[in-house]
PDB file of N, CA and C in Angstrom:
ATOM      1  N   UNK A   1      -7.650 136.667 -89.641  1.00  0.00           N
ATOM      2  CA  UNK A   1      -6.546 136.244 -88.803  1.00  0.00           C
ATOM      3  C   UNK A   1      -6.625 137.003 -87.478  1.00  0.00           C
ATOM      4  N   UNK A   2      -6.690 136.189 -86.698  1.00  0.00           N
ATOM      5  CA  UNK A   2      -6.426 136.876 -84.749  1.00  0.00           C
ATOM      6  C   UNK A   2      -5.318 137.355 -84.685  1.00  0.00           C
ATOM      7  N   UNK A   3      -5.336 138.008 -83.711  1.00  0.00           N
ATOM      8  CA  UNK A   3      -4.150 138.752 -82.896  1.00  0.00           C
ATOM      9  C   UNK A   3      -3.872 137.876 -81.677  1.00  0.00           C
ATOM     10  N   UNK A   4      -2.366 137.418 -82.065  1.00  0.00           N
ATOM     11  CA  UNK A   4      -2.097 136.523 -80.424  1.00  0.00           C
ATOM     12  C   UNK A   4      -2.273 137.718 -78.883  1.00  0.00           C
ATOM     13  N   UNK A   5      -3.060 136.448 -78.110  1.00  0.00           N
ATOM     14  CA  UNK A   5      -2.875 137.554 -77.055  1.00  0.00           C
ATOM     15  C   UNK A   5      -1.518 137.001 -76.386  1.00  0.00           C
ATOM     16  N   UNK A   6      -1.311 138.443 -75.838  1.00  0.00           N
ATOM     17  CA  UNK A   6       0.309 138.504 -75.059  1.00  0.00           C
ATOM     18  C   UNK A   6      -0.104 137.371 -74.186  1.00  0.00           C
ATOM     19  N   UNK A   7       1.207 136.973 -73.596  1.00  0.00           N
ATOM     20  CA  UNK A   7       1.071 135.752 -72.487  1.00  0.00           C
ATOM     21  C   UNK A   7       1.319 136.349 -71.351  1.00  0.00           C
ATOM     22  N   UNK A   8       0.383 136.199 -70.380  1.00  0.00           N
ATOM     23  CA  UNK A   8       0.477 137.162 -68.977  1.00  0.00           C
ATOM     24  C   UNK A   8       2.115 136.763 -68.111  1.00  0.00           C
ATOM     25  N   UNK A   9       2.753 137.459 -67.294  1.00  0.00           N
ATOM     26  CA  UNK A   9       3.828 137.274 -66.804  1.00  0.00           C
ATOM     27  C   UNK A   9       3.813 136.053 -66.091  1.00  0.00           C
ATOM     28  N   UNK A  10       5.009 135.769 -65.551  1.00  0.00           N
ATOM     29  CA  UNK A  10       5.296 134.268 -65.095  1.00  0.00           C
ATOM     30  C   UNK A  10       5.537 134.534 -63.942  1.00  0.00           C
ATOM     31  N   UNK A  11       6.025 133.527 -63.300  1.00  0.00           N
ATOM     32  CA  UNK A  11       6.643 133.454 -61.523  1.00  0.00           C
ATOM     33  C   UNK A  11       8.056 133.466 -61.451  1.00  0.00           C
ATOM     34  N   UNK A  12       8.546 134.275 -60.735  1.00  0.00           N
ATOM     35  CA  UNK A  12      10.077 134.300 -60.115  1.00  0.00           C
ATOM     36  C   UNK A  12      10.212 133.088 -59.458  1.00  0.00           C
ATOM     37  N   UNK A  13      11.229 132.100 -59.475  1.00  0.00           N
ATOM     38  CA  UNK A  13      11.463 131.006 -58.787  1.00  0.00           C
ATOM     39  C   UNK A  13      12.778 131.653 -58.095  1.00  0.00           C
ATOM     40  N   UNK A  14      12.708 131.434 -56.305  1.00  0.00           N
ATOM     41  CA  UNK A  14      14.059 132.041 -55.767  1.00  0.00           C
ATOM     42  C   UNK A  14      14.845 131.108 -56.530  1.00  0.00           C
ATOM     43  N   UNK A  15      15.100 129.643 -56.660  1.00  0.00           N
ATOM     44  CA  UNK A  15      16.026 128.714 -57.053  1.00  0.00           C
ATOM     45  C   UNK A  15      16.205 128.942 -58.369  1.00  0.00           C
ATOM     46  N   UNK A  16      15.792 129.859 -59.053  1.00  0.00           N
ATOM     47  CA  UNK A  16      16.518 129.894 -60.637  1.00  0.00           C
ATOM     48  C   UNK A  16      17.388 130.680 -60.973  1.00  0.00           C
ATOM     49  N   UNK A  17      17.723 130.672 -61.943  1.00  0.00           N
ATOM     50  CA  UNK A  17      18.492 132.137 -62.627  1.00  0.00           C
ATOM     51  C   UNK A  17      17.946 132.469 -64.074  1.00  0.00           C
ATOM     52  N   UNK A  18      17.857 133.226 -64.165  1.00  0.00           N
ATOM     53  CA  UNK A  18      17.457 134.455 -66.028  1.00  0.00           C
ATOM     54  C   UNK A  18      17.620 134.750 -66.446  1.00  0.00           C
ATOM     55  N   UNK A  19      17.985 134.671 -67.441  1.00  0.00           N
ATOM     56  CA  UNK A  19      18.067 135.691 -68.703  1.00  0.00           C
ATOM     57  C   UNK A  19      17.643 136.910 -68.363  1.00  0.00           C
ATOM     58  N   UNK A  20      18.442 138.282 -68.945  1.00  0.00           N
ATOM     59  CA  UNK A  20      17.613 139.370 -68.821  1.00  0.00           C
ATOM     60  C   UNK A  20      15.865 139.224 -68.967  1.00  0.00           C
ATOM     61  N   UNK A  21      16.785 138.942 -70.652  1.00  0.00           N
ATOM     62  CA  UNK A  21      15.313 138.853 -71.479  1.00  0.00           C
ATOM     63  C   UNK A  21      14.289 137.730 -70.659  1.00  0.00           C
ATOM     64  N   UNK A  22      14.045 136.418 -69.936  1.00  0.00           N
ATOM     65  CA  UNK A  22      13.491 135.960 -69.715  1.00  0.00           C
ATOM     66  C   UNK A  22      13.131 136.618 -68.225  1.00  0.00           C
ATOM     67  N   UNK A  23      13.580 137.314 -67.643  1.00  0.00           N
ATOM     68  CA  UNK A  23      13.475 137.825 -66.320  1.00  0.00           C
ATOM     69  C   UNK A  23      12.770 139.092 -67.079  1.00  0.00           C
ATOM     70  N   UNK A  24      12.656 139.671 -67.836  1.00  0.00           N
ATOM     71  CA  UNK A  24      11.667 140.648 -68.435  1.00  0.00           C
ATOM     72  C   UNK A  24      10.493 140.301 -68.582  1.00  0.00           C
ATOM     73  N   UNK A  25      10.695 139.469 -69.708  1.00  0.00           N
ATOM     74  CA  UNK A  25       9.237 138.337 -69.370  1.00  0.00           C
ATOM     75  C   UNK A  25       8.036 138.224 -68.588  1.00  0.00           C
ATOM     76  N   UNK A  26       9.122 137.308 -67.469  1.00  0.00           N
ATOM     77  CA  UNK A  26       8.462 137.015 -66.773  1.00  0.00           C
ATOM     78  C   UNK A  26       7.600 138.478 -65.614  1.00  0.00           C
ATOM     79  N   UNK A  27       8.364 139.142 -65.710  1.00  0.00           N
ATOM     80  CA  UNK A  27       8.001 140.456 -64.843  1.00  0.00           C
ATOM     81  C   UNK A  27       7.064 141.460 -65.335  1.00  0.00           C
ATOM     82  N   UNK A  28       7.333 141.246 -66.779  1.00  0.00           N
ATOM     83  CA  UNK A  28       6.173 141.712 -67.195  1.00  0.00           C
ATOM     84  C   UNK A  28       6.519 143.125 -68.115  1.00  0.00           C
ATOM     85  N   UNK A  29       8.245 143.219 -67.660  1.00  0.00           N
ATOM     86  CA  UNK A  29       8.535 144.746 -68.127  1.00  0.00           C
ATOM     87  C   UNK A  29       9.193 144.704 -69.200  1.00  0.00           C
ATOM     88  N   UNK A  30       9.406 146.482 -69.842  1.00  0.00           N
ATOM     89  CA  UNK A  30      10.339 146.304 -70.681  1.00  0.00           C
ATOM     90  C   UNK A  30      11.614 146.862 -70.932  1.00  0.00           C
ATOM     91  N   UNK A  31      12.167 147.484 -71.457  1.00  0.00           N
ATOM     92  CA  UNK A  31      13.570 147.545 -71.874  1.00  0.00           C
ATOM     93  C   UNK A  31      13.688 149.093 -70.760  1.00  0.00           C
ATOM     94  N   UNK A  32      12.929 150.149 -70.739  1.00  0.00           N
ATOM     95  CA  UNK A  32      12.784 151.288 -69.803  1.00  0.00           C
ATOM     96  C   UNK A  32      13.260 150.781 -68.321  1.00  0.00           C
ATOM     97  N   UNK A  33      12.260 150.129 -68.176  1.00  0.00           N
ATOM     98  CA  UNK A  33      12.060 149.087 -66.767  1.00  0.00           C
ATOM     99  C   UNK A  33      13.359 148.298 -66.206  1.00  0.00           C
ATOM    100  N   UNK A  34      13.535 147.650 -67.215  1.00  0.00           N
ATOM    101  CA  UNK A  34      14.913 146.726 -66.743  1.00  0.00           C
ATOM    102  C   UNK A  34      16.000 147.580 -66.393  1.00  0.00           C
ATOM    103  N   UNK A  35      15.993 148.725 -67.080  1.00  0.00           N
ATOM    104  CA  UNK A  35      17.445 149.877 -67.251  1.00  0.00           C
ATOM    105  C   UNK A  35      17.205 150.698 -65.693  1.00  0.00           C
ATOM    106  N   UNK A  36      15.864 150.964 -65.335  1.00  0.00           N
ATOM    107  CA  UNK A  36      15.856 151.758 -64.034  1.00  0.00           C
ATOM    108  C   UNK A  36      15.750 150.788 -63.276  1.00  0.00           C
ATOM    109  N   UNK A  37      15.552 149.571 -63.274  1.00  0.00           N
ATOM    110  CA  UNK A  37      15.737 148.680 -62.002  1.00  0.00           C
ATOM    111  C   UNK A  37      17.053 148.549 -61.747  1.00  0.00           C
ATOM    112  N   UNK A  38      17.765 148.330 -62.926  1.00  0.00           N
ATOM    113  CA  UNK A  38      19.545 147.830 -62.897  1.00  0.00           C
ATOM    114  C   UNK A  38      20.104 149.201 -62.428  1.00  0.00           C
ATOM    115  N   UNK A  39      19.676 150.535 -62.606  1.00  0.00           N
ATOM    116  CA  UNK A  39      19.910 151.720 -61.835  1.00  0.00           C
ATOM    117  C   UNK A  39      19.450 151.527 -60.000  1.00  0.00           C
ATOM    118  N   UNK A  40      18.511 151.152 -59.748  1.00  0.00           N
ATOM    119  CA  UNK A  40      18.271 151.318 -58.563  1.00  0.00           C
ATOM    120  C   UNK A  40      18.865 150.353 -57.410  1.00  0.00           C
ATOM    121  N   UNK A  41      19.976 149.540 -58.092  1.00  0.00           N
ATOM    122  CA  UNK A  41      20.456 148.204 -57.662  1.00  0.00           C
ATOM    123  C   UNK A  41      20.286 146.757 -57.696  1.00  0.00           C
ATOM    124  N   UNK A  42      19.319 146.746 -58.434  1.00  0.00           N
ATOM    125  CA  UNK A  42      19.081 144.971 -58.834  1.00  0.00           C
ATOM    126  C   UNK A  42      20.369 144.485 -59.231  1.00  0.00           C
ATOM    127  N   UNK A  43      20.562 143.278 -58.221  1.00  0.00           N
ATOM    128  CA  UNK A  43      21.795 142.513 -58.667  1.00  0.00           C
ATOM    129  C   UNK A  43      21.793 141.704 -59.949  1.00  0.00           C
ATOM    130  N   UNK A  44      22.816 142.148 -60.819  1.00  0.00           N
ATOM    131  CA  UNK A  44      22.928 141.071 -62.491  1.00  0.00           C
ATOM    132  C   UNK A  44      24.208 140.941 -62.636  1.00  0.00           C
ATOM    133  N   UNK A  45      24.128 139.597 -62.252  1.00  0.00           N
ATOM    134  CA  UNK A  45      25.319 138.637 -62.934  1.00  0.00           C
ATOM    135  C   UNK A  45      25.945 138.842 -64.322  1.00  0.00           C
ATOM    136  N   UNK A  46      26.966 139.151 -64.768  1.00  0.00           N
ATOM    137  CA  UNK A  46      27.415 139.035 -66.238  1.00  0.00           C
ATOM    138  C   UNK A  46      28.309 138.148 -66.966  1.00  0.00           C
ATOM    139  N   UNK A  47      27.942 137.369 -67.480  1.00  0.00           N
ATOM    140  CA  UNK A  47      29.059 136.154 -67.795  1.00  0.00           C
ATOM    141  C   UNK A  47      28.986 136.577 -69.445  1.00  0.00           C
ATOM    142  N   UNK A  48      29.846 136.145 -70.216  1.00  0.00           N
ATOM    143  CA  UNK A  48      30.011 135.658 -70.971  1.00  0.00           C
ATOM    144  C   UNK A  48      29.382 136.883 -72.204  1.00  0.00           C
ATOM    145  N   UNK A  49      29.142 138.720 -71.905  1.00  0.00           N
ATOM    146  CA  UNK A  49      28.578 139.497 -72.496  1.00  0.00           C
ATOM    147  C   UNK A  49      26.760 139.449 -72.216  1.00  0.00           C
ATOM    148  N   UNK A  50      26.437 137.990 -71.370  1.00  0.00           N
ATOM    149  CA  UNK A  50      24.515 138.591 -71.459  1.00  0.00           C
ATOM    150  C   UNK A  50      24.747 138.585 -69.888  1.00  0.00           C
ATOM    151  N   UNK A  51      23.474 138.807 -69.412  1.00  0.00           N
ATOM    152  CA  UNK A  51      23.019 139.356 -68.143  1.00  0.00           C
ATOM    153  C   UNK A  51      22.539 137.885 -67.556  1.00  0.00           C
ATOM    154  N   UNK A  52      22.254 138.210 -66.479  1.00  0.00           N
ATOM    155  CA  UNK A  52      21.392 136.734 -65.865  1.00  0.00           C
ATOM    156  C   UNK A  52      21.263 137.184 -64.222  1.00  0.00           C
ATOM    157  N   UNK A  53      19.931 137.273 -64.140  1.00  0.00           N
ATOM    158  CA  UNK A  53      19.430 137.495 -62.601  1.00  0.00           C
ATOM    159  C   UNK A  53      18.903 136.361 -61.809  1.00  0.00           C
ATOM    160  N   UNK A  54      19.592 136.102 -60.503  1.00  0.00           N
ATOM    161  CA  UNK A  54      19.416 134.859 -59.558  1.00  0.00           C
ATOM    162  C   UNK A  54      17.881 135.420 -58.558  1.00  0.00           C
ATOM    163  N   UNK A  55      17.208 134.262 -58.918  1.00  0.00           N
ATOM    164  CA  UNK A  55      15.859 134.566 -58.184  1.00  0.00           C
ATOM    165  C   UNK A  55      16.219 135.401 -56.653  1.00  0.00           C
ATOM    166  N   UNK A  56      16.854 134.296 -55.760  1.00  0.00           N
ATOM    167  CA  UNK A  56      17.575 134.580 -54.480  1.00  0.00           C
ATOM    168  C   UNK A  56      17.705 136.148 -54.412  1.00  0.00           C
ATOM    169  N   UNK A  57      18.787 136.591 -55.264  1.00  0.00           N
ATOM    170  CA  UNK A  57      19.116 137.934 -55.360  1.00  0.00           C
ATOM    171  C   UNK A  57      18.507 138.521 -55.149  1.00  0.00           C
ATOM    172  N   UNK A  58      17.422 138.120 -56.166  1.00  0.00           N
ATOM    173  CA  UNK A  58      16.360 139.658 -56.529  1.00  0.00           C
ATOM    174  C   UNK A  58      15.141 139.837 -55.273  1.00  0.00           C
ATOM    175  N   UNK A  59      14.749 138.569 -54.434  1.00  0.00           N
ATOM    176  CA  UNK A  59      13.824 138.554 -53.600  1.00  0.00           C
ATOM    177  C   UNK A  59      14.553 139.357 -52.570  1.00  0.00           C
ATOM    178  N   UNK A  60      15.733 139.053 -52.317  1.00  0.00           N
ATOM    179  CA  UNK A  60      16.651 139.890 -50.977  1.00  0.00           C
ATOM    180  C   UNK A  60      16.791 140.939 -51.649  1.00  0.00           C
ATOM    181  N   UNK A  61      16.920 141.908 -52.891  1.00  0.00           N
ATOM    182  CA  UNK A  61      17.274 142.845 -52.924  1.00  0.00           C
ATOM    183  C   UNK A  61      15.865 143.537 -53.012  1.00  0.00           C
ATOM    184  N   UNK A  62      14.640 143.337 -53.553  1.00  0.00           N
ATOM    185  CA  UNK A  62      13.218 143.390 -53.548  1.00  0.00           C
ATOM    186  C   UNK A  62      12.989 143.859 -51.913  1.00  0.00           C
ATOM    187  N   UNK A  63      13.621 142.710 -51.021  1.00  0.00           N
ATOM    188  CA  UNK A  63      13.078 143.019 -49.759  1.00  0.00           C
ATOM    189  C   UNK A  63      13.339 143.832 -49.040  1.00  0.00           C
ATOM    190  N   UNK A  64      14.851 144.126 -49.107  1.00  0.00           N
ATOM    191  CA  UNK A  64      15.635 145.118 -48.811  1.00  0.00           C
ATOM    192  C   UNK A  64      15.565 146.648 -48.861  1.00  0.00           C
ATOM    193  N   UNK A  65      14.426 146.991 -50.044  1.00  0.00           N
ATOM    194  CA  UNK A  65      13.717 147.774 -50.707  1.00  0.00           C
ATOM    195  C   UNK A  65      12.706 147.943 -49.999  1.00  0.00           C
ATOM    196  N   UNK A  66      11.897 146.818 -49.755  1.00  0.00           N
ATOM    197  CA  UNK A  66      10.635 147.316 -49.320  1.00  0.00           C
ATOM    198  C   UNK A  66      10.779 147.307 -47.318  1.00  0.00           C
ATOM    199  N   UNK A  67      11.863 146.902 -46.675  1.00  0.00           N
ATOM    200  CA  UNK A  67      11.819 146.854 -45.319  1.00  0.00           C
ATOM    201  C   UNK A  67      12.630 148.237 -45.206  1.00  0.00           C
ATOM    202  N   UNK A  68      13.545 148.657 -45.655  1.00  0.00           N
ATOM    203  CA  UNK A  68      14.186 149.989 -45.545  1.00  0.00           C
ATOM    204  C   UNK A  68      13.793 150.999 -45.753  1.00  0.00           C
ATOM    205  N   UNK A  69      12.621 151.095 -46.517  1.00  0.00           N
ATOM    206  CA  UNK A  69      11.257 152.205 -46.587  1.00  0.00           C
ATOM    207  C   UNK A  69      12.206 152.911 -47.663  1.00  0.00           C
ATOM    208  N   UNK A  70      13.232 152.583 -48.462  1.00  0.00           N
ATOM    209  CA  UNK A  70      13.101 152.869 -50.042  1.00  0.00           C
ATOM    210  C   UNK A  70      12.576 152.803 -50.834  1.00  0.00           C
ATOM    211  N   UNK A  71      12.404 154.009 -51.690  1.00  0.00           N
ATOM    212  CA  UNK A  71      11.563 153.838 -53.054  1.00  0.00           C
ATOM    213  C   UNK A  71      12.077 154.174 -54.034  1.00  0.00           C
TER     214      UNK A  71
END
């Protein structure tokens, strides 16, 4: 019996929104990762007890990051 290989990360669509978990995914990270991004200001929506990140958001807050010479 094989070992599935992992499925390489996906694409951020600005026009979507995510699931934590599917915005993990796709990014490639994990539970460490998500907790110091949501520390460093990544915007997450909370409805209903789960999380959900708007592509939009995250590219302006991504950029915001990288033009302000924050790290």
């Amino acid at each position: 019996m094989s070992t599935p290989t992992p499925s390489p990360p996906g694409l951020i669509d600005r026009n979507a929104i995510y699931t934590a978990s599917e915005f993990c995914r796709r990014m490639g990270i994990g539970n460490h990762a998500w907790r110091s991004l949501k520390r460093q200001g990544l915007p997450v929506t909370r409805l209903a007890k789960r999380a959900y990140v708007r592509g939009d958001q995250f590219f302006d807050w991504l950029a915001s990051r990288t033009e302000g010479g924050q790290s």
